[in-house]
Protein backbone atom coordinates (compact mmCIF):
# COMPACT_ATOMS: atom_id res chain seq x y z
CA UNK A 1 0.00 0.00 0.00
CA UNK A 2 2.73 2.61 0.59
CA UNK A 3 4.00 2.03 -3.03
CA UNK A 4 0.64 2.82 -4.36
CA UNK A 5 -2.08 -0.64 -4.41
CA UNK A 6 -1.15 -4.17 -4.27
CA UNK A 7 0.34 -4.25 -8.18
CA UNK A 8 2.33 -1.19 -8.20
CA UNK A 9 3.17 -2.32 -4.62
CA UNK A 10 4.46 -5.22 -5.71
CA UNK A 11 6.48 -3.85 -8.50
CA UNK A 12 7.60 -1.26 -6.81
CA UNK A 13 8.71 -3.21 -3.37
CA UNK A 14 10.20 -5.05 -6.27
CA UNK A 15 12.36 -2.92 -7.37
CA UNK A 16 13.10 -1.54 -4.40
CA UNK A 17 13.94 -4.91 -2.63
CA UNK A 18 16.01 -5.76 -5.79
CA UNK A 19 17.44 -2.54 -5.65
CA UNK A 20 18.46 -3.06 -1.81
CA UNK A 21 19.56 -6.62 -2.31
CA UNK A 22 22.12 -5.47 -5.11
CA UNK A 23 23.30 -3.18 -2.70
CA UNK A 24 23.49 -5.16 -0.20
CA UNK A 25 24.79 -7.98 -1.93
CA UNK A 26 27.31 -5.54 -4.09
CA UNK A 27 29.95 -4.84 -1.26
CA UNK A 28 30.16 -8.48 -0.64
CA UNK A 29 30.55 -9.84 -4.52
CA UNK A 30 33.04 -7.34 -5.24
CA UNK A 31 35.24 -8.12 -2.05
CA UNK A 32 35.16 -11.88 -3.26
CA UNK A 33 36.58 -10.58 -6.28
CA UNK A 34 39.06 -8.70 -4.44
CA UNK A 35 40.24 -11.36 -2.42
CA UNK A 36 40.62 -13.74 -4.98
CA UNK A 37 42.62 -11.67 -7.13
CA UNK A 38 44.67 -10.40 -4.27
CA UNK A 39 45.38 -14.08 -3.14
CA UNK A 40 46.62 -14.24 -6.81
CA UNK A 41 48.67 -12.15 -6.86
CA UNK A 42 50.16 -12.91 -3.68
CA UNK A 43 50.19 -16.45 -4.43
CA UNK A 44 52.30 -15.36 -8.16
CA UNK A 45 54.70 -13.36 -5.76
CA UNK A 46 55.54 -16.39 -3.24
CA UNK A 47 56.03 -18.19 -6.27
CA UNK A 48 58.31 -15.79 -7.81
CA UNK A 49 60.13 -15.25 -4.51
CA UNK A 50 60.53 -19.10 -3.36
CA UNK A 51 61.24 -20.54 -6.62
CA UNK A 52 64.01 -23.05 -6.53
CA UNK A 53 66.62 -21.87 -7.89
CA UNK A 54 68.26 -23.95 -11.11
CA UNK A 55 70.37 -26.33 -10.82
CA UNK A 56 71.90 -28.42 -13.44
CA UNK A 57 73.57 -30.85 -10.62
CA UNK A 58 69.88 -32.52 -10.15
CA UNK A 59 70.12 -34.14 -13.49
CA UNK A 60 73.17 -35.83 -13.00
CA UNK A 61 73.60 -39.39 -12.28
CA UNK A 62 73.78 -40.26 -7.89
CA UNK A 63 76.93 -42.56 -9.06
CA UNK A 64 79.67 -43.24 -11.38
CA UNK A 65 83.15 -41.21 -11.59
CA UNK A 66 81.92 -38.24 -14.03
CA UNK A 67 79.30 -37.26 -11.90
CA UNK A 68 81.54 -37.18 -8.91
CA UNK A 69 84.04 -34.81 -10.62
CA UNK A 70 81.51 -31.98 -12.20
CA UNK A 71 79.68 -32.16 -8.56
CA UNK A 72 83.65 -31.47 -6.87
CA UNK A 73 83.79 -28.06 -6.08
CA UNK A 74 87.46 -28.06 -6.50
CA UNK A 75 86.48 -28.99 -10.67
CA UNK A 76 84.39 -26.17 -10.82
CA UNK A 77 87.00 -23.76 -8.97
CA UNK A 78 89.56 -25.64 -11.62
CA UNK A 79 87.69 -24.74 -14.59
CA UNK A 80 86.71 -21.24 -13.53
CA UNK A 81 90.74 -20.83 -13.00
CA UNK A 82 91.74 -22.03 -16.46
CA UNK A 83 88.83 -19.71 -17.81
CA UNK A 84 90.41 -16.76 -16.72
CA UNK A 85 93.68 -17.43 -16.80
CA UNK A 86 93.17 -18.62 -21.15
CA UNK A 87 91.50 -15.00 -21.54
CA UNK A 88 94.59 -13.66 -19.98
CA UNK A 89 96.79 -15.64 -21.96
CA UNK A 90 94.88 -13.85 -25.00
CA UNK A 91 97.05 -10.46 -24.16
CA UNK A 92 100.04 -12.90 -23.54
CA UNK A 93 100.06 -14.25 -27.29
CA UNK A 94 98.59 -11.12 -28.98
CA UNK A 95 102.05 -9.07 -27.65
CA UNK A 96 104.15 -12.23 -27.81
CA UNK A 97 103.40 -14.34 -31.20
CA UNK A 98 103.54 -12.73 -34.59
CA UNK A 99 102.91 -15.83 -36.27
CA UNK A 100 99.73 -15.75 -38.62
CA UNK A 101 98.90 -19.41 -37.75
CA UNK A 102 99.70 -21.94 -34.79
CA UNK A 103 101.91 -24.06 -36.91
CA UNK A 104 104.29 -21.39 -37.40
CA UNK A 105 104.19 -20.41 -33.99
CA UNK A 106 106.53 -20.73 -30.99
CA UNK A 107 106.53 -24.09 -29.37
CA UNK A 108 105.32 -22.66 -26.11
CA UNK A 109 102.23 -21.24 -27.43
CA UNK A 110 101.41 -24.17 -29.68
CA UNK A 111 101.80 -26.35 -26.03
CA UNK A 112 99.35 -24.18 -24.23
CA UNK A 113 96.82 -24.00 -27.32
CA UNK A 114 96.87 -27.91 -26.70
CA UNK A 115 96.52 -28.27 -23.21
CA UNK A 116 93.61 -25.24 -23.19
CA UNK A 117 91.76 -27.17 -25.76
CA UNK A 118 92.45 -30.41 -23.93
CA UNK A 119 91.45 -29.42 -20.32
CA UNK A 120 88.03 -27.87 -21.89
CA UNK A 121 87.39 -30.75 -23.84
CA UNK A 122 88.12 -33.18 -20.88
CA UNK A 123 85.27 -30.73 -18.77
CA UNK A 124 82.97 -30.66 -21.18
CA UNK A 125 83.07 -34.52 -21.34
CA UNK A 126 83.08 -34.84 -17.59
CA UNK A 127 79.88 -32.79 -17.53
CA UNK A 128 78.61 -34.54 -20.32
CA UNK A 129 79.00 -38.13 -18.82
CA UNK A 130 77.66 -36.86 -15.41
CA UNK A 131 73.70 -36.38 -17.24
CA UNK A 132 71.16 -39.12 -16.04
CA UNK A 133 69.61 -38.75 -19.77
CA UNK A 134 72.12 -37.19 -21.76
CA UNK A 135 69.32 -35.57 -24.05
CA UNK A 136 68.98 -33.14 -20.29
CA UNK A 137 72.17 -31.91 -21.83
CA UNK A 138 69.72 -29.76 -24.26
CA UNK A 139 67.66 -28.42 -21.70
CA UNK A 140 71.24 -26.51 -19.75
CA UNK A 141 71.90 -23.25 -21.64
CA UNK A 142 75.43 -23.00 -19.94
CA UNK A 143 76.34 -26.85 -21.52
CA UNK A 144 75.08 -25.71 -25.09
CA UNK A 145 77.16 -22.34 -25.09
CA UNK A 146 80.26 -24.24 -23.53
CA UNK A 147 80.03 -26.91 -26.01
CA UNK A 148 79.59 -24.19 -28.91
CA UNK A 149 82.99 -22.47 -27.56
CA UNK A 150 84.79 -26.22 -27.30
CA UNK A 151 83.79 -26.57 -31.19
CA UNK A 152 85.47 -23.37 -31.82
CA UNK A 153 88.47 -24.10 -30.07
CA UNK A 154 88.92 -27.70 -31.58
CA UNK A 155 88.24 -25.97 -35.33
CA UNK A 156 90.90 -23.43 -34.61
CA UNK A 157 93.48 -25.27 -32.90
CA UNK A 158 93.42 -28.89 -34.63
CA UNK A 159 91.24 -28.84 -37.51
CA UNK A 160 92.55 -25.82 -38.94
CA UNK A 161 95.90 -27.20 -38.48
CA UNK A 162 95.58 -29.93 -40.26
CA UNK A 163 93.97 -28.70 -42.99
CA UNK A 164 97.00 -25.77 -43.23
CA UNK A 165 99.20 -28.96 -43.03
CA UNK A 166 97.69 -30.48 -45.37
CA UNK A 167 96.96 -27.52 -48.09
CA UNK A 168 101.16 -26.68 -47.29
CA UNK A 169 102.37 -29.95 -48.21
CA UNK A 170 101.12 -29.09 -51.76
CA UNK A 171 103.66 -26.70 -52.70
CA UNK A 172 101.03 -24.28 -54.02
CA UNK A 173 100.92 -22.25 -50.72
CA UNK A 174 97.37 -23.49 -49.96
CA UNK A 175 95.66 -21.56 -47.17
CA UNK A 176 98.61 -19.84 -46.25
CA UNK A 177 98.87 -17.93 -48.82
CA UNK A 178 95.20 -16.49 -48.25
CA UNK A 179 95.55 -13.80 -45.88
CA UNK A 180 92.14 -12.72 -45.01
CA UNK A 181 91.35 -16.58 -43.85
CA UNK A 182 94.92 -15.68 -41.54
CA UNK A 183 93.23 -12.62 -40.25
CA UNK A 184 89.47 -14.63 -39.80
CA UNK A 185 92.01 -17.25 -37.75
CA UNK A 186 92.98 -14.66 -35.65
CA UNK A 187 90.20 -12.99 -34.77
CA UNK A 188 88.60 -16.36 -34.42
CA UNK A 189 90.82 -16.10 -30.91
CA UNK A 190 88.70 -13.07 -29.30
CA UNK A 191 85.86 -15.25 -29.03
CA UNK A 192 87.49 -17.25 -26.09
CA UNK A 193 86.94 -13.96 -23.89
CA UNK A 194 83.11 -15.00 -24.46
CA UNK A 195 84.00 -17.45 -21.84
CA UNK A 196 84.44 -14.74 -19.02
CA UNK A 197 80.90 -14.78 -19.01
CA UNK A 198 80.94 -17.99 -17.13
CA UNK A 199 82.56 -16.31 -14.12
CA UNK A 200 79.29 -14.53 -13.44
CA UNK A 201 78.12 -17.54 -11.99
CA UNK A 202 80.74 -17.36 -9.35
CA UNK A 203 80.29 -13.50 -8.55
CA UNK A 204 76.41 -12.88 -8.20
CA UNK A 205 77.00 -9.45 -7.20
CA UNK A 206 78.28 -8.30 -11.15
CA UNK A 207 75.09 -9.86 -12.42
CA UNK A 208 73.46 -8.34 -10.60
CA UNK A 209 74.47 -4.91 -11.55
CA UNK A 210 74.44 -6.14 -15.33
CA UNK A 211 70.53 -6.50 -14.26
CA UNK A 212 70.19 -3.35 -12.68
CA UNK A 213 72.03 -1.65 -16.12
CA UNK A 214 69.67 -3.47 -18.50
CA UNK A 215 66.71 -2.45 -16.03
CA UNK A 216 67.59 1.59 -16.31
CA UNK A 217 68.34 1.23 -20.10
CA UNK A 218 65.16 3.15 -20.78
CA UNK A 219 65.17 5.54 -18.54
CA UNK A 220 68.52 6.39 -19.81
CA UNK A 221 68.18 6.54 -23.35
CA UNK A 222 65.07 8.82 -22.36
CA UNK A 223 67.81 10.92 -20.46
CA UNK A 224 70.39 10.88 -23.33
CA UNK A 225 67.75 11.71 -25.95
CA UNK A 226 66.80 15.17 -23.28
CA UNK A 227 70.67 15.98 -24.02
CA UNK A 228 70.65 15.82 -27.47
CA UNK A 229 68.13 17.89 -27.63
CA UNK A 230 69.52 20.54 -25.19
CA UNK A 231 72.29 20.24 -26.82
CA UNK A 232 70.96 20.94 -30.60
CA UNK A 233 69.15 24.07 -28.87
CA UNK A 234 72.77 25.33 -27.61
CA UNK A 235 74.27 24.71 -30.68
CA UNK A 236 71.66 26.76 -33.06
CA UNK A 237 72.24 29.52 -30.39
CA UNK A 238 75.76 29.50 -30.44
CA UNK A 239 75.94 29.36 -34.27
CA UNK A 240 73.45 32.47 -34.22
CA UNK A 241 75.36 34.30 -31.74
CA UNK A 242 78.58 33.65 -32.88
CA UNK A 243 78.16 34.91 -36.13
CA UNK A 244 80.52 37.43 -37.59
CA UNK A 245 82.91 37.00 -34.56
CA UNK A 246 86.38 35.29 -34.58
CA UNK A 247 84.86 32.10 -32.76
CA UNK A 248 82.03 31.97 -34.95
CA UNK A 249 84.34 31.78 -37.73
CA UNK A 250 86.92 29.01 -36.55
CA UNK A 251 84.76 27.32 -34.46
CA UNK A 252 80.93 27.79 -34.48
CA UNK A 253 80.72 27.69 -38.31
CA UNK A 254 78.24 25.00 -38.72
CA UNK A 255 75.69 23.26 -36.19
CA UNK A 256 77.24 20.26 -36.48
CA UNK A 257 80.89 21.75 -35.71
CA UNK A 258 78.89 23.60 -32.96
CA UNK A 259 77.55 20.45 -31.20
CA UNK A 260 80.85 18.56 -31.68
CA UNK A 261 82.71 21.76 -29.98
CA UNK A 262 80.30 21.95 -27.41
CA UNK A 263 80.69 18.53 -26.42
CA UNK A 264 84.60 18.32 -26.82
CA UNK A 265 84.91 22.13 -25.37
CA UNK A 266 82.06 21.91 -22.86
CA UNK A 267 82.11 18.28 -21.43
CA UNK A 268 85.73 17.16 -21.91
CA UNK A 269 87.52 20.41 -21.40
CA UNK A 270 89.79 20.37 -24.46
CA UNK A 271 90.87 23.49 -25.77
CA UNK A 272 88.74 25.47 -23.10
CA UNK A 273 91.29 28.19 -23.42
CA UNK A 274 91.73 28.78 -26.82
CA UNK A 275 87.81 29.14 -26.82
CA UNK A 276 87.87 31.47 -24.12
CA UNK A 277 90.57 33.57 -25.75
CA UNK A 278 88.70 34.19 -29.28
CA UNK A 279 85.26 34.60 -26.99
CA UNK A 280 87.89 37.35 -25.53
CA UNK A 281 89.09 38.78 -28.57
C-alpha cells in the first residue's frame, strides 16, 4: 500500500527490494573478487620469490666417476681458473706471437693452445657423462654455449691445423697464402673472452648490476635523448650568436661543428682556453 495498491506495490517493493539486495549484496561480490585476485597475486609473488633456484647438478647421475668430478667443487674452482687465466693468456700471445697461424708459432704457445683445448674438452666430457639422460644436456643453456665455444676451439686449434698442413704440403701455398682466412684465424681467438661470461656464476654481485644496467636502459636513453636535444638548442644559439665574430668563424661555423665543440669544449675540457681567448678577442 505505501508504493501505491497491491500491483504497483508489488512492483515497486520489487524494485526496491532488488534494488536493496544489489546493494546489499554488491559490497560483498566485489570483495570476493578482491580477495581472490589479491590471493593471486600474492600467491604469483611467493612463487616468484621461493622458486628453486636452477640447478643443473639434479640431473646428474647419484653414481659413477663423471658425476663425482663436475659435482667437486674443487672442478668447478679448476675450470673457472683455467677460464680466466686462457682470456689472460689472450694479451700474452697477442704481444708475444707474430705468427699468422699456430703451426708457425713458438713451441710454447702451440703447447698451451693444446693443453687449453684439452682441459676444456676433458670438462665438457666430464659434464657430459655426469647427465642421467644425456638428451637433459639440451635443456642446460650454460652446456650448449660451452660446447659451442669447445667446437670453436677444436676448429681453430686442430682442424685448422691440419687442414693448413695439409693444403702446405702441396707446394702451391694453400691456405697460407690467403691472408684474409689468416686474419678470420685470428680474430677467431677473441671469441674465447666469451668465456668470461661464465665467471658470473661465481660473482652474483656483477650480475646483478648487469641487471640493474639493463633495467635503467630506458630511462637512460630517455635521459640521453633530453641531451641531445639541449644540446641541438645550444648549438643553433651558439651558431646564431657567434656569427661574424672570430669564434664563430673558426669554431661555431656550422651546427654540427657547434655540437661537436660543445661537447669536446664543454664536457671534456679540451681546448677550453683557446675558446675562451677568441670569446675574448
Amino acid at each position: 500500500p505505501l508504493f501505491g495498491g497491491d500491483k504497483g506495490g508489488e512492483g515497486g517493493g520489487g524494485a526496491a527490494r532488488e534494488s536493496v539486495y544489489s546493494k546489499n549484496q554488491w559490497p560483498d561480490a566485489h570483495s570476493r573478487v578482491m580477495q581472490k585476485d589479491g590471493q593471486g597475486i600474492k600467491a604469483e609473488i611467493d612463487k616468484q620469490r621461493y622458486k628453486e633456484p636452477y640447478d643443473v647438478k639434479k640431473f646428474y647421475k647419484e653414481e659413477g666417476r663423471c658425476q663425482a668430478i663436475a659435482r667437486a667443487s674443487w672442478f668447478e674452482n679448476l675450470t673457472f681458473a683455467v677460464i680466466t687465466f686462457n682470456a689472460l693468456w689472450l694479451s700474452v700471445d697477442a704481444d708475444l706471437n707474430n705468427a699468422e697461424t699456430l703451426v708457425d708459432a713458438h713451441p710454447v704457445f702451440i703447447v698451451a693452445e693444446n693443453l687449453f683445448c684439452i682441459f676444456f674438452c676433458f670438462e665438457l666430457a666430464m659434464r657430459f657423462g655426469a647427465f642421467r639422460l644425456k638428451r637433459n644436456c639440451l635443456r642446460d643453456y650454460w652446456f650448449l654455449f660451452d660446447s659451442f665455444m669447445v667446437a670453436l676451439m677444436i676448429f681453430e686449434t686442430w682442424i685448422m691445423t691440419i687442414v693448413i698442413l695439409v693444403s702446405s704440403s702441396g707446394g702451391t701455398g694453400g691456405l697460407l697464402g690467403n691472408v684474409t682466412m689468416l686474419k678470420m684465424l685470428r680474430l677467431l681467438r677473441l671469441s674465447r673472452m666469451a668465456r668470461m661470461a661464465r665467471l658470473l656464476r661465481s660473482v652474483p654481485e656483477l650480475l646483478i648490476l648487469i641487471k640493474g644496467m639493463v633495467a635503467a636502459l630506458r630511462t637512460v636513453s630517455f635521459a640521453l635523448c633530453l641531451l641531445l636535444v639541449l644540446l641541438y638548442c645550444f648549438a643553433v644559439a651558439f651558431r646564431m650568436l657567434a656569427e661574424d665574430t672570430p669564434a664563430g668563424e673558426t669554431v661555431f661555423r656550422t651546427i654540427p661543428r657547434s655540437a661537436n665543440k660543445l661537447v669536446s669544449i664543454g664536457i671534456f675540457g679540451d681546448g677550453l682556453g683557446n675558446l675562451s681567448k677568441l670569446f675574448i678577442s
